[in-house]
C-alpha atoms as a PDB file:
ATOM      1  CA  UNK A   1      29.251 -32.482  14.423  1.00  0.00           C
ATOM      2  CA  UNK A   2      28.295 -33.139  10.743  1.00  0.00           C
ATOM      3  CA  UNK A   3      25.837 -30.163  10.370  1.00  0.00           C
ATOM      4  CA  UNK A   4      28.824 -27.755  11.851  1.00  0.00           C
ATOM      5  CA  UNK A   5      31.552 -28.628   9.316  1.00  0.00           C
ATOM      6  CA  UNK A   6      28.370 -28.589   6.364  1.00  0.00           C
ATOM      7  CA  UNK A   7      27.062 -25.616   6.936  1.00  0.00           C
ATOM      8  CA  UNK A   8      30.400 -23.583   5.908  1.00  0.00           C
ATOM      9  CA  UNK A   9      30.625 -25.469   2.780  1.00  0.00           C
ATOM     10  CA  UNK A  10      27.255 -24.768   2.144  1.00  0.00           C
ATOM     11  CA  UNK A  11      27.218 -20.884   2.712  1.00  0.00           C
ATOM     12  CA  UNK A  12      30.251 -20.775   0.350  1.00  0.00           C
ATOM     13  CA  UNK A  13      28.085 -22.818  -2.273  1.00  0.00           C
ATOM     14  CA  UNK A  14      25.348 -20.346  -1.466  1.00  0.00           C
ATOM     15  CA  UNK A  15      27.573 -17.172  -1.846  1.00  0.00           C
ATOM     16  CA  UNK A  16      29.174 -18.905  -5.497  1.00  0.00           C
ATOM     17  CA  UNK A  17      25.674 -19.300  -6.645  1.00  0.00           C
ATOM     18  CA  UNK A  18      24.050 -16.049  -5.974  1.00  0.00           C
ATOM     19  CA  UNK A  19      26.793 -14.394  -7.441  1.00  0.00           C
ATOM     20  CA  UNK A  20      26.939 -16.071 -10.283  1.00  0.00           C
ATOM     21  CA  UNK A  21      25.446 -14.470 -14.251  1.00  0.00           C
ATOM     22  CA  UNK A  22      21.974 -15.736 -13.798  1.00  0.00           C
ATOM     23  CA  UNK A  23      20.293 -17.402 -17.172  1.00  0.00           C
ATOM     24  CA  UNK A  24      16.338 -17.356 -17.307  1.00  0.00           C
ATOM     25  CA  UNK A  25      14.814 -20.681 -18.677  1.00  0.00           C
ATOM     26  CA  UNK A  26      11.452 -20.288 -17.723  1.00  0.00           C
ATOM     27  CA  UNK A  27      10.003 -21.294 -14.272  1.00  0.00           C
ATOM     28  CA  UNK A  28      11.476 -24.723 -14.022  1.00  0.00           C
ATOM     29  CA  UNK A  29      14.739 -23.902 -14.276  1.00  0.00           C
ATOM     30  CA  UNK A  30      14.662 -20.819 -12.006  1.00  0.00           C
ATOM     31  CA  UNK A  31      12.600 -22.887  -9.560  1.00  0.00           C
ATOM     32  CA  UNK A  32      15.642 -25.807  -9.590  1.00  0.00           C
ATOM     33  CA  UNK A  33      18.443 -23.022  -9.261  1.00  0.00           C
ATOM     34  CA  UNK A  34      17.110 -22.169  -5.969  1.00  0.00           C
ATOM     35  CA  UNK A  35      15.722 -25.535  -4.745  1.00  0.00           C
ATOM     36  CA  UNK A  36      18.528 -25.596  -1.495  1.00  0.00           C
ATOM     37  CA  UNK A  37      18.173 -25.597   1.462  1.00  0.00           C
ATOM     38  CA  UNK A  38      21.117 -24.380   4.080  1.00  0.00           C
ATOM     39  CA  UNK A  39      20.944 -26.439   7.038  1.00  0.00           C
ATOM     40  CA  UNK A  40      22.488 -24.664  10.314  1.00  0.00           C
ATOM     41  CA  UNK A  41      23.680 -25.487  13.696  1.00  0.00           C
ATOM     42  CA  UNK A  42      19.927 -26.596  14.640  1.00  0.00           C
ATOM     43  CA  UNK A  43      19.168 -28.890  12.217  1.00  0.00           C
ATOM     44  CA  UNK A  44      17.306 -26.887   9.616  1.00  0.00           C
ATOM     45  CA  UNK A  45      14.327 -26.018  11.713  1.00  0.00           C
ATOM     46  CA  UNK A  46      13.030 -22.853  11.591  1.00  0.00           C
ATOM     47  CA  UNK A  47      14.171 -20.081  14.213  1.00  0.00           C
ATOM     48  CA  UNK A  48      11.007 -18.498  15.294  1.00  0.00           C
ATOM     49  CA  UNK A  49      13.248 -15.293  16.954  1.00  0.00           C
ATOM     50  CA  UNK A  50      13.061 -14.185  13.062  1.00  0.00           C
ATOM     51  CA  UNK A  51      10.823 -11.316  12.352  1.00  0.00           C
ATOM     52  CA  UNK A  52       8.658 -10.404   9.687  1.00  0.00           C
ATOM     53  CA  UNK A  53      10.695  -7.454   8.505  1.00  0.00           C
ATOM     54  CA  UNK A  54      13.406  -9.915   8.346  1.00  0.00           C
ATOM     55  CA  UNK A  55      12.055 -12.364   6.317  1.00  0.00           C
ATOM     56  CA  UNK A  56      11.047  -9.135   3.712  1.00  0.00           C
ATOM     57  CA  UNK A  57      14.675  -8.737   3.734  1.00  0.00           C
ATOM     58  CA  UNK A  58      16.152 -11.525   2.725  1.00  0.00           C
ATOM     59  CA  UNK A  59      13.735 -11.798   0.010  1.00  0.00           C
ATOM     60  CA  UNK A  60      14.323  -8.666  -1.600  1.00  0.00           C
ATOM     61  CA  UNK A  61      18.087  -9.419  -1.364  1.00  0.00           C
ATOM     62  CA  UNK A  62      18.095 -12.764  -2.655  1.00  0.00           C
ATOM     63  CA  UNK A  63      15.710 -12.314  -5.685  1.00  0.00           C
ATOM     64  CA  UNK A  64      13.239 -14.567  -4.542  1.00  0.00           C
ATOM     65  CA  UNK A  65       9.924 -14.125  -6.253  1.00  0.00           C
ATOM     66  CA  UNK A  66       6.389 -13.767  -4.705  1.00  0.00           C
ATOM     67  CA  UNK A  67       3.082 -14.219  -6.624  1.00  0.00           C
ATOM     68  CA  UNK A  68      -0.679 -14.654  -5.876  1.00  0.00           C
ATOM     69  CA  UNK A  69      -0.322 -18.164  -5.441  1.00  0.00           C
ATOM     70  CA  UNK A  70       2.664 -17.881  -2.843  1.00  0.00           C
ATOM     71  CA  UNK A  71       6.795 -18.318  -3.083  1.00  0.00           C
ATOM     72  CA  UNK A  72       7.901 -19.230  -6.833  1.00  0.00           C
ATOM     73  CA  UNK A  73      11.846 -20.679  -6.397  1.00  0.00           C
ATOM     74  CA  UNK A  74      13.169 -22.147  -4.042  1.00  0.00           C
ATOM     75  CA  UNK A  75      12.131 -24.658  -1.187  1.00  0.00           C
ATOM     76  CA  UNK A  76      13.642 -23.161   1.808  1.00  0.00           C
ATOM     77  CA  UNK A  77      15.392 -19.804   3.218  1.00  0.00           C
ATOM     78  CA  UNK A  78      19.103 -20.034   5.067  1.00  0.00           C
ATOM     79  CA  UNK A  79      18.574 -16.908   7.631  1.00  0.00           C
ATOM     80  CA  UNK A  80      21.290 -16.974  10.714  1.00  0.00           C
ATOM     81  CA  UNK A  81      20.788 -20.492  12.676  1.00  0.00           C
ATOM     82  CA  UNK A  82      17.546 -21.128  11.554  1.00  0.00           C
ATOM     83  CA  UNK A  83      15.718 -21.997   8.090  1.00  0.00           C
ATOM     84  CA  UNK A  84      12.649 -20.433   7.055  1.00  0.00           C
ATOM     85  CA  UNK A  85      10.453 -22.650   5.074  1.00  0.00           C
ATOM     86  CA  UNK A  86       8.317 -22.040   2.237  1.00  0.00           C
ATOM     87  CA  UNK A  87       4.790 -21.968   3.826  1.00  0.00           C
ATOM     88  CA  UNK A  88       6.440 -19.391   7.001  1.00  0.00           C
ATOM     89  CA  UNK A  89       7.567 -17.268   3.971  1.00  0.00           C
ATOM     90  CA  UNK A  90       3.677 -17.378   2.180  1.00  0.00           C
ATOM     91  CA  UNK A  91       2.076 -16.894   5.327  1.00  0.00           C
ATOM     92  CA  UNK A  92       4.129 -13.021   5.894  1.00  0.00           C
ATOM     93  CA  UNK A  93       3.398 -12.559   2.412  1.00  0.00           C
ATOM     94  CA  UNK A  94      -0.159 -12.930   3.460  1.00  0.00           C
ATOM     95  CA  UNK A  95      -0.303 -10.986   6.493  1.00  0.00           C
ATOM     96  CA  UNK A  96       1.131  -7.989   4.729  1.00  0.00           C
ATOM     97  CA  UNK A  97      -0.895  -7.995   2.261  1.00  0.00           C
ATOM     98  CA  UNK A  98      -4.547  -8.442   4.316  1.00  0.00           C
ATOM     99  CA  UNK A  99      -3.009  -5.688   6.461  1.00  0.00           C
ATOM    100  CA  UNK A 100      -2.571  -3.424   3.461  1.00  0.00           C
ATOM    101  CA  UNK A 101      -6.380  -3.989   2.228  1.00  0.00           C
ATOM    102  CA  UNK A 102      -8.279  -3.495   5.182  1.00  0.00           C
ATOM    103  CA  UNK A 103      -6.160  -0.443   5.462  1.00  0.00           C
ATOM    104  CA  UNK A 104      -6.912   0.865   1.923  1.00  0.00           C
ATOM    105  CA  UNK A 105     -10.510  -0.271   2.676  1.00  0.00           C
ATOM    106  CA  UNK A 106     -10.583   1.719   5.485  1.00  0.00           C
ATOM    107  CA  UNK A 107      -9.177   4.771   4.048  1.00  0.00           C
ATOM    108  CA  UNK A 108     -11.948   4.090   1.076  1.00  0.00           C
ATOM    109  CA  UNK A 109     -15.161   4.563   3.129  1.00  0.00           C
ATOM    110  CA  UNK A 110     -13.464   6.989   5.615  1.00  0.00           C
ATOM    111  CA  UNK A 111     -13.265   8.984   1.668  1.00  0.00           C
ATOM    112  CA  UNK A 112     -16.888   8.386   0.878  1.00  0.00           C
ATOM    113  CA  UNK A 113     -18.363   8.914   4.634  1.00  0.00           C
ATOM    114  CA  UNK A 114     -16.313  12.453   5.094  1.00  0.00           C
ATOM    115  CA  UNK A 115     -17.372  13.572   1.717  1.00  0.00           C
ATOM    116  CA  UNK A 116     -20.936  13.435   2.195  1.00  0.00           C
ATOM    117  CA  UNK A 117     -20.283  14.575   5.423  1.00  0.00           C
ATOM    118  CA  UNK A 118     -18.254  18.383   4.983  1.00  0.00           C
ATOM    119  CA  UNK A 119     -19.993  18.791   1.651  1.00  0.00           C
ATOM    120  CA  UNK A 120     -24.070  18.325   2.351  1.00  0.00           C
ATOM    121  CA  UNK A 121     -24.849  20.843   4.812  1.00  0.00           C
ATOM    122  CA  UNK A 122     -24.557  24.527   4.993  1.00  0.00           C
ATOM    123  CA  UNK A 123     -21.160  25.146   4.086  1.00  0.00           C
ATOM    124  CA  UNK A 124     -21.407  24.032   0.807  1.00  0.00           C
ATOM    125  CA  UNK A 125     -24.837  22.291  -0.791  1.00  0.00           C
ATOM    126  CA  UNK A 126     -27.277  24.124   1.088  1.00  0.00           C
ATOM    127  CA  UNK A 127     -25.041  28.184   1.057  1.00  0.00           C
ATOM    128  CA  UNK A 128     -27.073  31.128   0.669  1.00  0.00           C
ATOM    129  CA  UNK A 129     -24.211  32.086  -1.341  1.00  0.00           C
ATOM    130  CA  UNK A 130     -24.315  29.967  -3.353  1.00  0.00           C
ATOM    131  CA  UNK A 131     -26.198  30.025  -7.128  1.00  0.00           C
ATOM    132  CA  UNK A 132     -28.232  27.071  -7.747  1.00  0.00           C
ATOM    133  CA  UNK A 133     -26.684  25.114 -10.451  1.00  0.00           C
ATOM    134  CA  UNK A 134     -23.588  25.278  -8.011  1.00  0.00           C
ATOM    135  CA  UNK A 135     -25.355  23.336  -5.350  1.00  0.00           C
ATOM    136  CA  UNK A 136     -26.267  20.735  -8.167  1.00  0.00           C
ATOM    137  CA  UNK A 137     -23.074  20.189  -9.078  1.00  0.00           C
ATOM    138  CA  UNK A 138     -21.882  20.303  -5.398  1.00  0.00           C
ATOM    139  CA  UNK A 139     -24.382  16.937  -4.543  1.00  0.00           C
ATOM    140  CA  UNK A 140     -23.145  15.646  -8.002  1.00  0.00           C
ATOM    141  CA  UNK A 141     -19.804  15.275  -6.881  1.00  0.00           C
ATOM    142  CA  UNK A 142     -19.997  14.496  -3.383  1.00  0.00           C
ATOM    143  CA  UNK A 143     -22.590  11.644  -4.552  1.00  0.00           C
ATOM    144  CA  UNK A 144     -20.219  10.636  -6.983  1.00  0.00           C
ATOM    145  CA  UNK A 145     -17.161  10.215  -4.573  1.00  0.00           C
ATOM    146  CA  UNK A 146     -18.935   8.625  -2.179  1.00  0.00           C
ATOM    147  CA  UNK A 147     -20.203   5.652  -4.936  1.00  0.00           C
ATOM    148  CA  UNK A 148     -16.563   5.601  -6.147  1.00  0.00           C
ATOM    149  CA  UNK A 149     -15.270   4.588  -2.840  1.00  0.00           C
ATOM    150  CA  UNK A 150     -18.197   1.971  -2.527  1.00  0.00           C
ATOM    151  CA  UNK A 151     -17.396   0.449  -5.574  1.00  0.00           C
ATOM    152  CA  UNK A 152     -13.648   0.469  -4.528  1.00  0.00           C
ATOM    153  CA  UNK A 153     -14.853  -1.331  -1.414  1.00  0.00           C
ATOM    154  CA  UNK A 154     -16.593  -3.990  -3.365  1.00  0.00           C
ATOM    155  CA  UNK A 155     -13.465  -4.490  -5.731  1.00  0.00           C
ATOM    156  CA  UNK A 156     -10.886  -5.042  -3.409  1.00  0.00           C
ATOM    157  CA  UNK A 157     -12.985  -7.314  -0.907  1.00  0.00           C
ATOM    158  CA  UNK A 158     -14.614  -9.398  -2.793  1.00  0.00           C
ATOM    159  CA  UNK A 159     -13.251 -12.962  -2.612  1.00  0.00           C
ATOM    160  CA  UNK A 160     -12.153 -14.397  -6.279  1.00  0.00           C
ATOM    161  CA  UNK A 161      -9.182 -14.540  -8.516  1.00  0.00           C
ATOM    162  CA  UNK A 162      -6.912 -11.636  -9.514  1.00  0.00           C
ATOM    163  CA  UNK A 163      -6.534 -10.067  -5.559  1.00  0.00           C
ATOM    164  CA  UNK A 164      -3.543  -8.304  -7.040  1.00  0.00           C
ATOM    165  CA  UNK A 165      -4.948  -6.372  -9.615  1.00  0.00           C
ATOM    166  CA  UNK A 166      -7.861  -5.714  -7.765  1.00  0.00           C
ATOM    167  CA  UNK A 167      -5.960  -4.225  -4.985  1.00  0.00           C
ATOM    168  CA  UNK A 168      -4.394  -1.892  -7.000  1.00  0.00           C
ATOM    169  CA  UNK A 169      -7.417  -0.741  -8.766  1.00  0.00           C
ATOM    170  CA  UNK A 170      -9.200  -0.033  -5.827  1.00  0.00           C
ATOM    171  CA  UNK A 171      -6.366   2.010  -4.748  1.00  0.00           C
ATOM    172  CA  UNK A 172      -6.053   3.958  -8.067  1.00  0.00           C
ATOM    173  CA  UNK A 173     -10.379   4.526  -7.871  1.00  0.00           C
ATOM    174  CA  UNK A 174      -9.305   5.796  -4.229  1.00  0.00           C
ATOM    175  CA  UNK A 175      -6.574   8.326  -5.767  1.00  0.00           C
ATOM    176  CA  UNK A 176      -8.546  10.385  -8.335  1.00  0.00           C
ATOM    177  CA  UNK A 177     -10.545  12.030  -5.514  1.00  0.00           C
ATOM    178  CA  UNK A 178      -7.135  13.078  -4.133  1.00  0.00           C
ATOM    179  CA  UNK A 179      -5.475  14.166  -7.318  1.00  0.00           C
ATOM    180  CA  UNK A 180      -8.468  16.068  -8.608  1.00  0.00           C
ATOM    181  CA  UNK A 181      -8.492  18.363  -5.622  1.00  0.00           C
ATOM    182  CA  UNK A 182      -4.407  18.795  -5.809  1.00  0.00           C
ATOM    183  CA  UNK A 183      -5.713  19.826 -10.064  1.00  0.00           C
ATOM    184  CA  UNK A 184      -7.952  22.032  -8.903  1.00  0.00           C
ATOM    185  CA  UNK A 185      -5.976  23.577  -6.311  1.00  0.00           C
ATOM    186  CA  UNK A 186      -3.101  24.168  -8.884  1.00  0.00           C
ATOM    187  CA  UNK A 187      -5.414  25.446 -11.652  1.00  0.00           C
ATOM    188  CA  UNK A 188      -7.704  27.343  -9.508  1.00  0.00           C
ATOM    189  CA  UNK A 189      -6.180  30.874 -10.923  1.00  0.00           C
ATOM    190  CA  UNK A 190      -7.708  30.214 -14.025  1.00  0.00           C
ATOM    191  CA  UNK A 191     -11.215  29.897 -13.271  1.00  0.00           C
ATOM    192  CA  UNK A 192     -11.046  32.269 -10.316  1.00  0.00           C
ATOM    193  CA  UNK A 193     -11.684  29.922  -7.408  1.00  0.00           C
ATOM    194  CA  UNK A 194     -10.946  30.077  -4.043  1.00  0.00           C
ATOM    195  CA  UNK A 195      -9.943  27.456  -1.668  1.00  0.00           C
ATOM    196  CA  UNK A 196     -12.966  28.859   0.946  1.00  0.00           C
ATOM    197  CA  UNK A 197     -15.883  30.890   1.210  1.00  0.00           C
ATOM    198  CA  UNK A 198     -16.549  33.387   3.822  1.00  0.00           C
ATOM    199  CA  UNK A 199     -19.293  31.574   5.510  1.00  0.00           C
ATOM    200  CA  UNK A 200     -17.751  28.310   4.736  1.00  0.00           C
ATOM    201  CA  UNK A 201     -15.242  26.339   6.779  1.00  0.00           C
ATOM    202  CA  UNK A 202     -12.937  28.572   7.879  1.00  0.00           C
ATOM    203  CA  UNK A 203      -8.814  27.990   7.820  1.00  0.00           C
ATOM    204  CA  UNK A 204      -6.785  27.438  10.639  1.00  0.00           C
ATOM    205  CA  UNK A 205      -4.204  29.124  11.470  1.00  0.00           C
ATOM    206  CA  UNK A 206      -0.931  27.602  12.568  1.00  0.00           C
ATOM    207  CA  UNK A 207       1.797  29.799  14.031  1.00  0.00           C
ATOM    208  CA  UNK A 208       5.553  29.006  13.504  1.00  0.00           C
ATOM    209  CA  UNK A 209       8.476  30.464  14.584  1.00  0.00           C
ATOM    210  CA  UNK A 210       6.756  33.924  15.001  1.00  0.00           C
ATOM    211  CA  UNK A 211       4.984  34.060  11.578  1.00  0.00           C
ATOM    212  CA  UNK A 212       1.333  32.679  11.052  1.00  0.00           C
ATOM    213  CA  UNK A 213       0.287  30.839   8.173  1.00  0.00           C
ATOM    214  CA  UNK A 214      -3.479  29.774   7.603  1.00  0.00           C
ATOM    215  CA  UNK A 215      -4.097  26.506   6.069  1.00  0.00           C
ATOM    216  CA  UNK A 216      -7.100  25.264   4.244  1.00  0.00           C
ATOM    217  CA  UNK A 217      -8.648  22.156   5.901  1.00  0.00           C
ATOM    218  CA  UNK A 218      -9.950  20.221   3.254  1.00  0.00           C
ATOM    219  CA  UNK A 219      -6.017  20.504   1.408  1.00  0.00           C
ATOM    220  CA  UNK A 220      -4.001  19.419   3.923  1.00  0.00           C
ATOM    221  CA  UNK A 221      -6.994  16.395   4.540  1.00  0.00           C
ATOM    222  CA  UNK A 222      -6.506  15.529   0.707  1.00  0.00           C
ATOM    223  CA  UNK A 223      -2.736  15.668   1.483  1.00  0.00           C
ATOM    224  CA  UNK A 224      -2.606  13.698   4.247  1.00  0.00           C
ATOM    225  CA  UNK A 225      -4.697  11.062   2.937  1.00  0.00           C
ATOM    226  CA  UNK A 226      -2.956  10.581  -0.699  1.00  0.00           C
ATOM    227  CA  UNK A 227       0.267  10.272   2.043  1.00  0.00           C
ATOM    228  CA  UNK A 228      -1.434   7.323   3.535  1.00  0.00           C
ATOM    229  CA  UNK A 229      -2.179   5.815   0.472  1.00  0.00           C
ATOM    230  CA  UNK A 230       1.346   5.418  -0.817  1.00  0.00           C
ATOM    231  CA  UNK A 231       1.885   4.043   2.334  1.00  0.00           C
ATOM    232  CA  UNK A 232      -0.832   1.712   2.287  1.00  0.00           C
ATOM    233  CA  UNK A 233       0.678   0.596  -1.277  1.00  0.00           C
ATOM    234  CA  UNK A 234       3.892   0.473  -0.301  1.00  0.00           C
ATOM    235  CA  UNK A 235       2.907  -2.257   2.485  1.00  0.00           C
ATOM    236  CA  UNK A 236       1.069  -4.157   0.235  1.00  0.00           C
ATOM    237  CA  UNK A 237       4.157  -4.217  -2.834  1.00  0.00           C
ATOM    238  CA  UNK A 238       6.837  -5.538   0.242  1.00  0.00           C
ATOM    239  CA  UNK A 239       4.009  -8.226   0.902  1.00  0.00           C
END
């Protein structure tokens, strides 16, 4: 009987506060500004129907901040009938985020593995076609990749402090293979390059609506994968 006639009260208080100019006065005072916690209909425990994506939610609309070291602000969450604590809310944090790096370290040594892989055989390093400085520089970069994405690897799994940073420059190491081919793709008109060889990998070609279009393999990989990699980052930013 006592918790029904509170908790309207308290949502009003709730509504009054969050709407109101906020002031920043450091950590403290942002950290006793949300220290409340709405009780509901069951008694304040949590409501373990609530999702994940939920929980996201009502963080991003309620300004609550997340850091390395878990939940800064406030002690508890009003959501529905239930009341999501502060350790529920660190422990989603968590989960997206270890999601989001075995995913990026995933994508990292698929990156280094594929590139030795298409690149050191007859196709490209060993081509009759090709001159011999070309095959140098060939192994040169496909060795190169494939020690970037190792040392990505190694950055963004090794236990110690600064995970965030780390995580994001392992993704940005995992990037610049991506972005170099979309530079050389755009620029290839000036140095006269092409995006095959005749005895290479040949394009595939797609048909669509009665017209047939061919499309370069190693393009729409490099597409595909910087694709993935937003999304990878985006999972780990609504951690």
């Amino acid at each position: 009987m006592y918790a029904s006639i509170r908790a309207p009260r308290e949502r009003q208080r709730f509504e009054r506060a969050r709407t109101r100019p906020r002031i920043r006065r450091g950590r403290r005072a942002n950290s006793q500004r949300h220290r409340r916690c709405f009780k509901s209909q069951s008694g304040g425990r949590h409501n373990s129907n609530q999702t994940p994506a939920l929980v996201a939610t009502i963080f991003r609309e309620h300004s609550f901040k997340i850091s390395d070291s878990g939940l800064i602000g406030g002690s508890d969450i009003w959501i529905g009938r239930g009341c999501i604590s502060r350790a529920t809310a660190r422990r989603t944090t968590r989960n997206h985020q270890a999601v989001a790096r075995f995913l990026l370290a995933l994508l990292s040594a698929a990156q280094g593995l594929a590139t030795l892989v298409v690149d050191l055989n007859r196709t490209h390093a060993t081509n009759p076609a090709w001159t011999a400085h070309a095959r140098f520089h060939l192994v040169w970069q496909a060795t190169s990749y494939a020690l970037l994405s190792s040392l990505g690897i190694v950055i963004l799994l090794v236990p110690g402090p600064y995970a965030t940073g780390r995580f994001y420059l392992s993704a940005a190491m995992a990037a610049i293979p991506m972005l170099g081919c979309l530079a050389a793709f755009l620029t290839r008109k000036l140095y006269r390059g092409a995006l095959f060889d005749p005895n290479g990998i040949p394009q595939i070609t797609i048909r669509f609506f009665a017209r047939s279009r061919q499309i370069d393999l190693n393009l729409a990989t490099e597409i595909i994968a910087l694709g993935m990699l937003c999304a990878i980052v985006a999972i780990f930013h609504e951690g």
